[in-house]
Protein backbone atom coordinates (compact mmCIF):
# COMPACT_ATOMS: atom_id res chain seq x y z
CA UNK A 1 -11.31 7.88 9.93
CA UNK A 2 -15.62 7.86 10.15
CA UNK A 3 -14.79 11.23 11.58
CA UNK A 4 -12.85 12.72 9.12
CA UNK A 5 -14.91 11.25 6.05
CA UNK A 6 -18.03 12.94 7.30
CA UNK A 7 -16.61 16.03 7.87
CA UNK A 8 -15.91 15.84 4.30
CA UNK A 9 -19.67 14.75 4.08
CA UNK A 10 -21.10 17.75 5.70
CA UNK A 11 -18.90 20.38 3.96
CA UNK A 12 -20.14 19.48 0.66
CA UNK A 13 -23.53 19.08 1.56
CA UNK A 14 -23.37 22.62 3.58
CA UNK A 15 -22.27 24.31 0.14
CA UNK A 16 -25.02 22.43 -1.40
CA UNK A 17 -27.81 24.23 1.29
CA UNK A 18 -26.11 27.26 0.58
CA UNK A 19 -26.39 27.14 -3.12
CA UNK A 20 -30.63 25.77 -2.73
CA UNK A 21 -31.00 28.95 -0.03
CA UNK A 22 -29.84 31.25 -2.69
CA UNK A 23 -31.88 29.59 -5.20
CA UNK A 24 -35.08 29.55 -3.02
CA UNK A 25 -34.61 33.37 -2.16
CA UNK A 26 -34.19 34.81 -5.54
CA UNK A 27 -37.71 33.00 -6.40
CA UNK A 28 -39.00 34.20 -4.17
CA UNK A 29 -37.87 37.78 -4.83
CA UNK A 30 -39.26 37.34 -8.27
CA UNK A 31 -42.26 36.00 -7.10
CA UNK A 32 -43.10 38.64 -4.77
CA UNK A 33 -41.84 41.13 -7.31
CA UNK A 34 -44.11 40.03 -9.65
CA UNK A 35 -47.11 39.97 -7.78
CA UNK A 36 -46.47 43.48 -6.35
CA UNK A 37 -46.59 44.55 -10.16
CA UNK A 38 -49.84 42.72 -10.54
CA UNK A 39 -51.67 43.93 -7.93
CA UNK A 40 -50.96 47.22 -8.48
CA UNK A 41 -52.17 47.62 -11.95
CA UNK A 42 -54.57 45.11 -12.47
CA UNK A 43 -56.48 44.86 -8.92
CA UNK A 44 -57.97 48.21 -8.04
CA UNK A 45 -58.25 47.53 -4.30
CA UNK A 46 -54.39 46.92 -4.20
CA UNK A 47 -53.96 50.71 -5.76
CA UNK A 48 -53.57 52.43 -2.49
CA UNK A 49 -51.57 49.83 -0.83
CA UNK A 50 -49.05 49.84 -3.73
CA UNK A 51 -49.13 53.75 -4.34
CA UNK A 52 -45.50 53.93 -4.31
CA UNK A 53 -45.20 52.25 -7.11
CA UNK A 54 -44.93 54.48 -10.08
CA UNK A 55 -47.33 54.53 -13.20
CA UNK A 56 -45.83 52.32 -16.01
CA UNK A 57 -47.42 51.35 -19.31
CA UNK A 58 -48.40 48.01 -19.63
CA UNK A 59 -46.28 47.24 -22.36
CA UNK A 60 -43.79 48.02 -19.67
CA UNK A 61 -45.66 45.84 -16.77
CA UNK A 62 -45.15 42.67 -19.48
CA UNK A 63 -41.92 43.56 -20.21
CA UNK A 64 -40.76 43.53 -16.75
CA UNK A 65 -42.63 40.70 -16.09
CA UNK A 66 -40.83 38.22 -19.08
CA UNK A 67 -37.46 40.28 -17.32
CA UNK A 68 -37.76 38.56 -14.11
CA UNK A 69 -39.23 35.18 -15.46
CA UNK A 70 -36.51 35.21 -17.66
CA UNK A 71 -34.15 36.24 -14.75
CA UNK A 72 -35.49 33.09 -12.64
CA UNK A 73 -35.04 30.31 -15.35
CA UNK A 74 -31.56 31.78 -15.53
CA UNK A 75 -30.64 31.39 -12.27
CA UNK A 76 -32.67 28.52 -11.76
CA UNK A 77 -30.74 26.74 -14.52
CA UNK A 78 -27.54 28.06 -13.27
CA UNK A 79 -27.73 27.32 -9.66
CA UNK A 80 -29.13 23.91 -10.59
CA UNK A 81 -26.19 23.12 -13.34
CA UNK A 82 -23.75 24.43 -10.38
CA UNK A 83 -25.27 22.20 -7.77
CA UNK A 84 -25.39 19.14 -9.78
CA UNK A 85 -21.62 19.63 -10.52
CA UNK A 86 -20.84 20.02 -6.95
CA UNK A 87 -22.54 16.99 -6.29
CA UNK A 88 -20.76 15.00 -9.22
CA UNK A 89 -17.15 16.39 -8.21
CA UNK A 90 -18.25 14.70 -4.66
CA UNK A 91 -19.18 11.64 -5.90
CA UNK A 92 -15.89 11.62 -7.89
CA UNK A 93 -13.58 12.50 -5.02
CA UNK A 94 -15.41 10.14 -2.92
CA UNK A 95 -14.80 7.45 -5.20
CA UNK A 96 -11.60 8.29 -5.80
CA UNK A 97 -10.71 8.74 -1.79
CA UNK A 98 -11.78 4.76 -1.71
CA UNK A 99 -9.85 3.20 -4.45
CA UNK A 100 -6.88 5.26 -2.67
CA UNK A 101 -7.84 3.55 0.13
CA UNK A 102 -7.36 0.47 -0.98
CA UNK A 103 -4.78 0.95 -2.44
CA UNK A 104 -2.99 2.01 0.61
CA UNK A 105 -4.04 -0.74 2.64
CA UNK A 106 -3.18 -3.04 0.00
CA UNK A 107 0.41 -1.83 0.06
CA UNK A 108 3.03 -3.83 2.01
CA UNK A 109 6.55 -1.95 0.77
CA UNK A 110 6.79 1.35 3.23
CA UNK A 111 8.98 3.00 0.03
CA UNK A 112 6.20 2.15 -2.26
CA UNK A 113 3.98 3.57 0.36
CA UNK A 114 4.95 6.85 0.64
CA UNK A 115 5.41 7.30 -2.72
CA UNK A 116 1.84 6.34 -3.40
CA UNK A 117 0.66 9.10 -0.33
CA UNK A 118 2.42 11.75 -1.69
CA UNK A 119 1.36 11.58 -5.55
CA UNK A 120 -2.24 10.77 -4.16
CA UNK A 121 -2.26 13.99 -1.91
CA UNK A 122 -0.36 16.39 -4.57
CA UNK A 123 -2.70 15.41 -7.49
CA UNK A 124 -6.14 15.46 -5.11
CA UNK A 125 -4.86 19.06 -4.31
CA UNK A 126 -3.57 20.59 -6.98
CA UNK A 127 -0.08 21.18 -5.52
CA UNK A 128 3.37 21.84 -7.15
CA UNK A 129 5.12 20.03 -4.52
CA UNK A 130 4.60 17.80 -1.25
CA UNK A 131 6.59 15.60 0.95
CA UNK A 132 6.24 13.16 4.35
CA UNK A 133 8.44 13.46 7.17
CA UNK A 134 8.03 10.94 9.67
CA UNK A 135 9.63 10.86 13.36
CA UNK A 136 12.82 9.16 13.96
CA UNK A 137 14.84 9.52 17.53
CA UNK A 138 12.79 12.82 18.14
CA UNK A 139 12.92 14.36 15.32
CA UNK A 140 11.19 15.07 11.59
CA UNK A 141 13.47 13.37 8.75
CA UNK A 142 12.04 13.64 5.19
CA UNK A 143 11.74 10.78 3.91
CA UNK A 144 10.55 11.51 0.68
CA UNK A 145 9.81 14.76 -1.49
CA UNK A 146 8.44 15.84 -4.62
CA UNK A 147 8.56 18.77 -7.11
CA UNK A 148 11.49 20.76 -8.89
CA UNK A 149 14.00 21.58 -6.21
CA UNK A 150 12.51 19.74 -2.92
CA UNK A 151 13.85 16.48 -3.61
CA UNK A 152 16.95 18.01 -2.51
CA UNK A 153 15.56 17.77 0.88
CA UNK A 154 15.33 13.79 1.54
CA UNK A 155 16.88 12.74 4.28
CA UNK A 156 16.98 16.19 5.74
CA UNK A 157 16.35 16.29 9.87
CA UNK A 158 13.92 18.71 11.28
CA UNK A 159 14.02 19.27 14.99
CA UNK A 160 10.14 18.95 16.32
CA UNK A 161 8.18 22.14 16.87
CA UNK A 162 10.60 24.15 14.42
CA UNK A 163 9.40 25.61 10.98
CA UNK A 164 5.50 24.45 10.04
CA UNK A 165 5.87 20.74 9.74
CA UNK A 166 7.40 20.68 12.90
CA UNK A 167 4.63 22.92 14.31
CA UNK A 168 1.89 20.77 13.40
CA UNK A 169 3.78 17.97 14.21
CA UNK A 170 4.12 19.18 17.89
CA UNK A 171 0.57 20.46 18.46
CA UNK A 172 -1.50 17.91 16.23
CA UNK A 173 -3.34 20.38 14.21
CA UNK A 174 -3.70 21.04 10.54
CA UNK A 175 -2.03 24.11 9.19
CA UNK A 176 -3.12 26.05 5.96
CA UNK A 177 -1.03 29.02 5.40
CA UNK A 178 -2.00 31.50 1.88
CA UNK A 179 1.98 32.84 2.11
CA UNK A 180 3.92 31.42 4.10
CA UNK A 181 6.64 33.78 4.13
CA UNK A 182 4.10 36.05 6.08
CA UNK A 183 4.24 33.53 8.72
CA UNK A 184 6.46 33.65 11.78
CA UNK A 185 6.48 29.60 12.08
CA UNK A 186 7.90 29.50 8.37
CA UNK A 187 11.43 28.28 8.48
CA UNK A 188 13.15 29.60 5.33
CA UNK A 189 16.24 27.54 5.82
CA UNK A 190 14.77 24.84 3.29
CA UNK A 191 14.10 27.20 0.38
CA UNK A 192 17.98 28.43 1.20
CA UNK A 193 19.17 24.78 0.71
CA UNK A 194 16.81 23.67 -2.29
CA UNK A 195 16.05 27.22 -4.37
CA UNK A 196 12.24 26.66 -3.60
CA UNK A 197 10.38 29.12 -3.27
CA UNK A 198 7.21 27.99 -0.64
CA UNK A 199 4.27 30.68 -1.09
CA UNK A 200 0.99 28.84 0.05
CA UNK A 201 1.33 25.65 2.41
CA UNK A 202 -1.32 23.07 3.81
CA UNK A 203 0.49 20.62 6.25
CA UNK A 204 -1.17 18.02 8.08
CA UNK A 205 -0.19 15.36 10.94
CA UNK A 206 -0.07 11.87 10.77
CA UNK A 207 -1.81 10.51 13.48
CA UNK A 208 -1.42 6.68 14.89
CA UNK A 209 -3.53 6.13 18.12
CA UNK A 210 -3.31 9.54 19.53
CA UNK A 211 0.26 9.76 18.98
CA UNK A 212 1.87 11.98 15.57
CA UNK A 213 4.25 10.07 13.68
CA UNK A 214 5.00 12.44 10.96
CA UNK A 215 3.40 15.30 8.66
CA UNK A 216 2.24 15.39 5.22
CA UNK A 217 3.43 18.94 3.75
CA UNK A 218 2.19 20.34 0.74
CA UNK A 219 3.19 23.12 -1.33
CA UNK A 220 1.99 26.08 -3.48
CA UNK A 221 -1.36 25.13 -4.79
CA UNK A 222 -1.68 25.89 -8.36
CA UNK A 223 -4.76 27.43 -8.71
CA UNK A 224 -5.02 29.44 -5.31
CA UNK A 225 -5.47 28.69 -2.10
CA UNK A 226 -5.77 25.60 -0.16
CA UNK A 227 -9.27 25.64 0.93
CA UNK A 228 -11.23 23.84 3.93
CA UNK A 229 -12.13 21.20 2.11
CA UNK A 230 -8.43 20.05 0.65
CA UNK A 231 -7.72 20.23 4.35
CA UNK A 232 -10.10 17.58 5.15
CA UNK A 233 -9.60 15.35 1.93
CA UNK A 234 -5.82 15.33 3.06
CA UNK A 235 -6.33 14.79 6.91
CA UNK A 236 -8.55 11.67 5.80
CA UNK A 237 -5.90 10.19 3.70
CA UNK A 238 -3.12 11.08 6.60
CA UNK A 239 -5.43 8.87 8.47
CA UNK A 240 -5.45 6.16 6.01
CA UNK A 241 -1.66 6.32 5.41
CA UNK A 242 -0.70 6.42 9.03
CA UNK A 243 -2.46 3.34 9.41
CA UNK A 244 -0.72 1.49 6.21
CA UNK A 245 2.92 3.37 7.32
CA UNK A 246 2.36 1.24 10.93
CA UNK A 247 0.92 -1.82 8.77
CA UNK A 248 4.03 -1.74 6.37
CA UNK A 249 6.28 -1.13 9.18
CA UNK A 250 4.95 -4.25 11.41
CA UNK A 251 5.61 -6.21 7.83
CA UNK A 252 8.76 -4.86 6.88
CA UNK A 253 10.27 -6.19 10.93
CA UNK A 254 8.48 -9.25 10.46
CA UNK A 255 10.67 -9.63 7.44
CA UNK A 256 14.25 -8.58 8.77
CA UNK A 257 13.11 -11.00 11.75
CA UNK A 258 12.35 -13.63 9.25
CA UNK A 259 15.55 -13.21 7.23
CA UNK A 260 17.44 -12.88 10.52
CA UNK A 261 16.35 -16.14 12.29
CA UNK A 262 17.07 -17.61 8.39
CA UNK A 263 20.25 -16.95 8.94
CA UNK A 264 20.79 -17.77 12.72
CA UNK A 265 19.22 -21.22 11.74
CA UNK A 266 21.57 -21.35 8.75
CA UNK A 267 24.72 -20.74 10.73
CA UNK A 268 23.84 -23.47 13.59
CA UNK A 269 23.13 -25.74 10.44
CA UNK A 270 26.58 -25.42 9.27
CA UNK A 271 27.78 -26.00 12.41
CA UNK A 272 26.35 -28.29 13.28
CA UNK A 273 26.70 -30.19 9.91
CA UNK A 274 29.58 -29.32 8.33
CA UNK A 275 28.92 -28.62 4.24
CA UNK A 276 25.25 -28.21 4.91
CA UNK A 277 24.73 -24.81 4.44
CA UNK A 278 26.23 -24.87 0.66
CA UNK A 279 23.64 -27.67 0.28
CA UNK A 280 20.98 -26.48 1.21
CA UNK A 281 22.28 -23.17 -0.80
CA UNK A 282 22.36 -25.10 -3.75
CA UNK A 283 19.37 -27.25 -3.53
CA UNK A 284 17.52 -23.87 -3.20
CA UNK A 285 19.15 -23.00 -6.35
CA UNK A 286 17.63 -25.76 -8.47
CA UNK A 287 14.49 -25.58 -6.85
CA UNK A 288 14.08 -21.98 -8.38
CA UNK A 289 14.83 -23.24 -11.64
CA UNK A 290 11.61 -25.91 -11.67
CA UNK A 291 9.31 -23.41 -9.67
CA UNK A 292 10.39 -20.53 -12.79
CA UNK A 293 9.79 -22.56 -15.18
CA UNK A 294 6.23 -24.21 -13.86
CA UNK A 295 5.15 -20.19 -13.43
CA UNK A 296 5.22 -20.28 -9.86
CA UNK A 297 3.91 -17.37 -8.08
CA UNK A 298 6.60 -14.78 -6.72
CA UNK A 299 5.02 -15.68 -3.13
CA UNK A 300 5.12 -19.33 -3.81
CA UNK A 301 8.42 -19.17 -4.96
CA UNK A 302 9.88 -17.54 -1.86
CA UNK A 303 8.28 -20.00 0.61
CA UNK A 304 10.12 -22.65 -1.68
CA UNK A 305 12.87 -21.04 -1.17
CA UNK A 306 12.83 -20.96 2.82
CA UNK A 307 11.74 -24.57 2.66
CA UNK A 308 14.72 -25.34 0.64
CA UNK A 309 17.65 -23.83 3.38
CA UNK A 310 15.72 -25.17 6.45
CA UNK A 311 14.54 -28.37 4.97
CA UNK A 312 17.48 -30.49 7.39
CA UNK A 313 17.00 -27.92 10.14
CA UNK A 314 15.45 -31.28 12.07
CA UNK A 315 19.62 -32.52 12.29
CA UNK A 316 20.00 -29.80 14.87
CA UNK A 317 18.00 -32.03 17.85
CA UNK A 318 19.62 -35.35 16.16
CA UNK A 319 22.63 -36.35 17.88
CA UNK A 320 25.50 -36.52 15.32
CA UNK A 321 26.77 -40.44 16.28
CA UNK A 322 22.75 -41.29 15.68
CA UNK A 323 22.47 -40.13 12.34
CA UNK A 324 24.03 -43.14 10.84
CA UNK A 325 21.45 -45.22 12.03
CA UNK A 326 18.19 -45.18 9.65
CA UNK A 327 15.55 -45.31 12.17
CA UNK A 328 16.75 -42.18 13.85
CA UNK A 329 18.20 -40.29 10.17
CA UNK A 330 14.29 -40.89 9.16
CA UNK A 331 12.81 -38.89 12.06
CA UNK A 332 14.83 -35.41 10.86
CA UNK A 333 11.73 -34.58 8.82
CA UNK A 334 9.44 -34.81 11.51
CA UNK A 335 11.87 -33.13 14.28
CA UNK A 336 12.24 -30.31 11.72
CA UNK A 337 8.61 -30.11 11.36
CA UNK A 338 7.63 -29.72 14.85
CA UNK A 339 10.66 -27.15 14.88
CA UNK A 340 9.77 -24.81 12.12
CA UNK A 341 5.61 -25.18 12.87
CA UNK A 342 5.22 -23.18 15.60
CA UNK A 343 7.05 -20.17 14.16
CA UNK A 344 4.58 -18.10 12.70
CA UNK A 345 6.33 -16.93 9.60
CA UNK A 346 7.22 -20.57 8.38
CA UNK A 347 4.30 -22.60 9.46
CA UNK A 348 3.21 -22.27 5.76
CA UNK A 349 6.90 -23.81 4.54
CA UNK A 350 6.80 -26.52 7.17
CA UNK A 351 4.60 -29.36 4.86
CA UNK A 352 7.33 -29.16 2.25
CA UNK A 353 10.36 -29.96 5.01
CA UNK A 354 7.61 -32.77 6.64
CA UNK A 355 7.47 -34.11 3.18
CA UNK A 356 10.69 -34.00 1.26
CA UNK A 357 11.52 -37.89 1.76
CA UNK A 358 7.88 -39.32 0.23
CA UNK A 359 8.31 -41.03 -2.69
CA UNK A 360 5.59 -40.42 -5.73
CA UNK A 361 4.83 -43.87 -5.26
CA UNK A 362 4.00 -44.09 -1.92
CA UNK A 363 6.85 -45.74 -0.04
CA UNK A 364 8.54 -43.10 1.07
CA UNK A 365 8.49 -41.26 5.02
CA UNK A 366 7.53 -40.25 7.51
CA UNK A 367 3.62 -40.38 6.03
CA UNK A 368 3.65 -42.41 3.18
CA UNK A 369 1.43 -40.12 1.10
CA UNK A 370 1.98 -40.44 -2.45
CA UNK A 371 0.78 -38.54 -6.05
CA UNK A 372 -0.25 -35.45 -5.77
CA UNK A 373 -0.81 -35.77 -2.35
CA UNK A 374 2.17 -35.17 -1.69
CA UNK A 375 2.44 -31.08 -1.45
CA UNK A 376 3.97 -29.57 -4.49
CA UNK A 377 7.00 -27.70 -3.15
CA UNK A 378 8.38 -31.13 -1.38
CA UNK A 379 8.27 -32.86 -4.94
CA UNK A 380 10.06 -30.24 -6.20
CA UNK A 381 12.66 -30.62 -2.74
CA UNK A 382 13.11 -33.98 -3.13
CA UNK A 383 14.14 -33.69 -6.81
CA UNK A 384 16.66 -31.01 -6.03
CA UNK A 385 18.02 -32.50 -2.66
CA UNK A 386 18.50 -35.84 -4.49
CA UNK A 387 20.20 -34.20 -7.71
CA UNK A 388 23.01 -32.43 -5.12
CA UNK A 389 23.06 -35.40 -2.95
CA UNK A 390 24.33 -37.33 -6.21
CA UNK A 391 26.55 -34.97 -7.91
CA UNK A 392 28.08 -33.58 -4.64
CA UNK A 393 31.49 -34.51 -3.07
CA UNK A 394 30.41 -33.55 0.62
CA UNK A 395 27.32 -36.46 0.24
CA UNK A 396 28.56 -38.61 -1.88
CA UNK A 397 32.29 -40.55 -1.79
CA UNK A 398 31.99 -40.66 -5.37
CA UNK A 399 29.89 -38.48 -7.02
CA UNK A 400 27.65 -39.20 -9.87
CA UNK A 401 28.29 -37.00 -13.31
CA UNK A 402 26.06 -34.56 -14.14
CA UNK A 403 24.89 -37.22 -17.09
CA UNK A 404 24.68 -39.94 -14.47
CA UNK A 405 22.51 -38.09 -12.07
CA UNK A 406 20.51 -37.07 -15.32
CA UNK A 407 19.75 -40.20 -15.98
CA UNK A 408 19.28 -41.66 -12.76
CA UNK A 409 16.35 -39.20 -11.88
CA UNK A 410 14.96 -39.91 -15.35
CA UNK A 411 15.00 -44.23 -13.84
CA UNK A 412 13.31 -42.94 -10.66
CA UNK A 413 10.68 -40.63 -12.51
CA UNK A 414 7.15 -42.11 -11.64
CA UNK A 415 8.22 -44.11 -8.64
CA UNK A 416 10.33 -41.89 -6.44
CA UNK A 417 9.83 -38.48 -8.10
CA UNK A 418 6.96 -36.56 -10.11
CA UNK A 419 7.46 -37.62 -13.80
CA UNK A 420 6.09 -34.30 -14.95
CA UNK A 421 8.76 -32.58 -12.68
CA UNK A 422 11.69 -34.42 -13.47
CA UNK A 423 11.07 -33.81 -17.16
CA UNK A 424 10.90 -30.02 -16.38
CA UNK A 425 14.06 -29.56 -14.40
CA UNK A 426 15.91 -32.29 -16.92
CA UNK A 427 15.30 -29.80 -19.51
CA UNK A 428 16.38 -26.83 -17.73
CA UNK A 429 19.25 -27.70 -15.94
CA UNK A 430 23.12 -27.39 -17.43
CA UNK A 431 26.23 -28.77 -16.33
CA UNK A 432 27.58 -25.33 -16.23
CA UNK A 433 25.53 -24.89 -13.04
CA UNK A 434 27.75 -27.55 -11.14
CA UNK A 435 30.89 -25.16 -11.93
């Protein structure tokens, strides 16, 4: 990454030289010029030296002389205007390259991802099209594309080292091509399929640790040729988006892991305890409708949400004859605390299942905490778990009405539950919900 940004570095600053060498030299041609003309007609000595000059009047002499100071400011202004542009347009793309970087590593959705990549890499470019193909059992898949016609092309399969992506995919190395049809590693096959037609072509590898995962291709820059420079912009954001690609890949396992141990957990639950899962389904379900309506965060809301399924995962170690007897029914918190802890990915929703059976006043278990102390999404469990415990056939023998539970969580607000809670959820729950 350090690599490829000063790389970027040098090439501007190389043009730069350039443009300050030409600067310096046509000074000094004018300077020299000049002097030449001085020397010959105004310092006598200089008269044989200079003898090839020709006579001219001195009207001319002046003439000349306003010429090539006139000449200098010009391209004195000119190279200067030129070279202070150059230097803006770096400072611009420089900027620009880190707010994309940011934005990149900021990204946790893969999709979102590579849609971000490619509209970052067409617009730095100029391009009419681009696309990313990553790797997948060997070969180059497309995963997404963009322009008229190449869209076409998602979800195509590209065998690696055929056509130009897979080229560069196979030997590592950036590929800028003016016409690409003049090019024996050009695969026409795609234009066949899409109606594209692919003239000029910069395609570069993305690179993870040594190892290419996939190619960013882009296509038929609109105002010539892809240059040096738009190589090296786009190899530094390949960098940047192979490293977010492997981030939001690493997040988007960690997340069918999560969902799949949810479920595994779920399953023994219900097992385990017959009509628990639907509980726990529903108590989930009126959780959501406090945590909407309080403006809890999206983030907040999901870890609620876990919390709410797994909050009796702590059953699973109870023995089923024991549960009867309160001692032992009071330790499930706690047992599915020190379950749910350790896993990495709900240590954050394990508070709210050590804390769903406190009471607002204090007397409740396994801490006694009370007020505010007691963490938000458990007062917002133990409201919900109590409402389905009372209007529920599976918990109670005779369940409440929807009216009677109503009211009985309205008699308990300030000693058993969060008053301010209760008169959220009272006003936002139906009894069409129970049907």
């Amino acid at each position: 990454m350090e690599q490829e940004s000063v790389a970027i570095e040098k090439t501007i600053i190389t043009d730069i030289k350039k443009r300050i060498r030409l600067l310096q030299t046509t000074i000094l041609f004018i300077i020299f010029t000049l002097l030449a003309v001085i020397l010959r007609y105004l310092y006598k000595p200089a008269n044989e030296l200079l003898d090839f000059l020709p006579d001219i009047s001195i009207t001319i002499i002046i003439v000349i002389c306003l010429g090539l100071a006139g000449l200098g400011f010009y391209i004195l202004r000119t190279v200067s205007r030129q070279t202070v542009q150059k230097i803006e347009e770096y400072s611009s793309r420089l900027a620009s390259i880190l707010n994309i970087t940011r934005d990149l590593r900021e990204e946790i959705y893969g999709d979102i991802l590579l849609d971000k990549v490619i509209d970052y890499s067409i617009a730095m470019t100029h391009s009419d099209a681009g696309s990313i193909l990553l790797f997948e059992d060997n070969n180059l898949v497309f995963k997404i594309a963009k322009g008229e016609k190449v869209s076409e092309l998602i979800g195509k399969v590209i065998p690696k080292g055929k056509g130009i992506s897979g080229w560069v995919a196979e030997n590592s190395t950036p590929l800028r091509i003016a016409n690409a049809r003049d090019d024996k590693r050009f695969n026409p096959e795609l234009d066949g399929l899409t109606g594209y037609h692919t003239g000029s072509v910069l395609c570069v590898p993305l690179i993870l640790k040594t190892v290419v995962i996939g190619v960013i291709e882009l296509l038929n820059k609109k105002n010539g040729f892809y240059t040096k420079q738009d190589e090296e912009i786009i190899s530094y954001l390949a960098d940047q988006a192979a490293i977010s690609i492997a981030s939001a890949k690493f997040y988007d396992d960690q997340k069918n892991y999560e969902i799949h141990i949810t479920n595994m957990l779920l399953e023994a639950i219900d097992f385990n305890l017959l009509g628990k899962l639907e509980h726990s389904k529903r108590v989930a379900n009126y959780c959501n409708i406090i945590a909407r309506e309080i403006n809890m965060s999206e983030q907040a809301r999901k870890r609620l949400y876990f919390a709410s399924l797994l909050h009796d995962v702590g059953f699973l170690k109870i023995r089923t004859e024991d549960r009867s007897t309160p001692s032992v029914f009071k330790k499930h918190p706690i047992t599915g605390y020190e379950m749910i802890q350790p896993i990495t990915f709900y240590a954050d929703i394990a508070p709210f299942i050590l804390y769903h059976h406190e009471r607002y006043d204090g007397t409740g278990y396994p801490a006694g905490i009370e007020g505010e102390a007691i963490p938000l999404g458990a007062r917002i469990l133990a409201i919900a778990e109590a409402f389905d415990a009372m209007v529920s056939e599976s918990t109670y023998k005779k369940p409440l009405t929807f009216d009677g539970a109503i009211l009985e969580l309205q008699r308990n607000a300030g000693t058993q539950f969060d008053p301010w809670l209760i008169e959220v959820f009272v006003k936002n729950i139906t009894p069409e919900i129970l049907k």
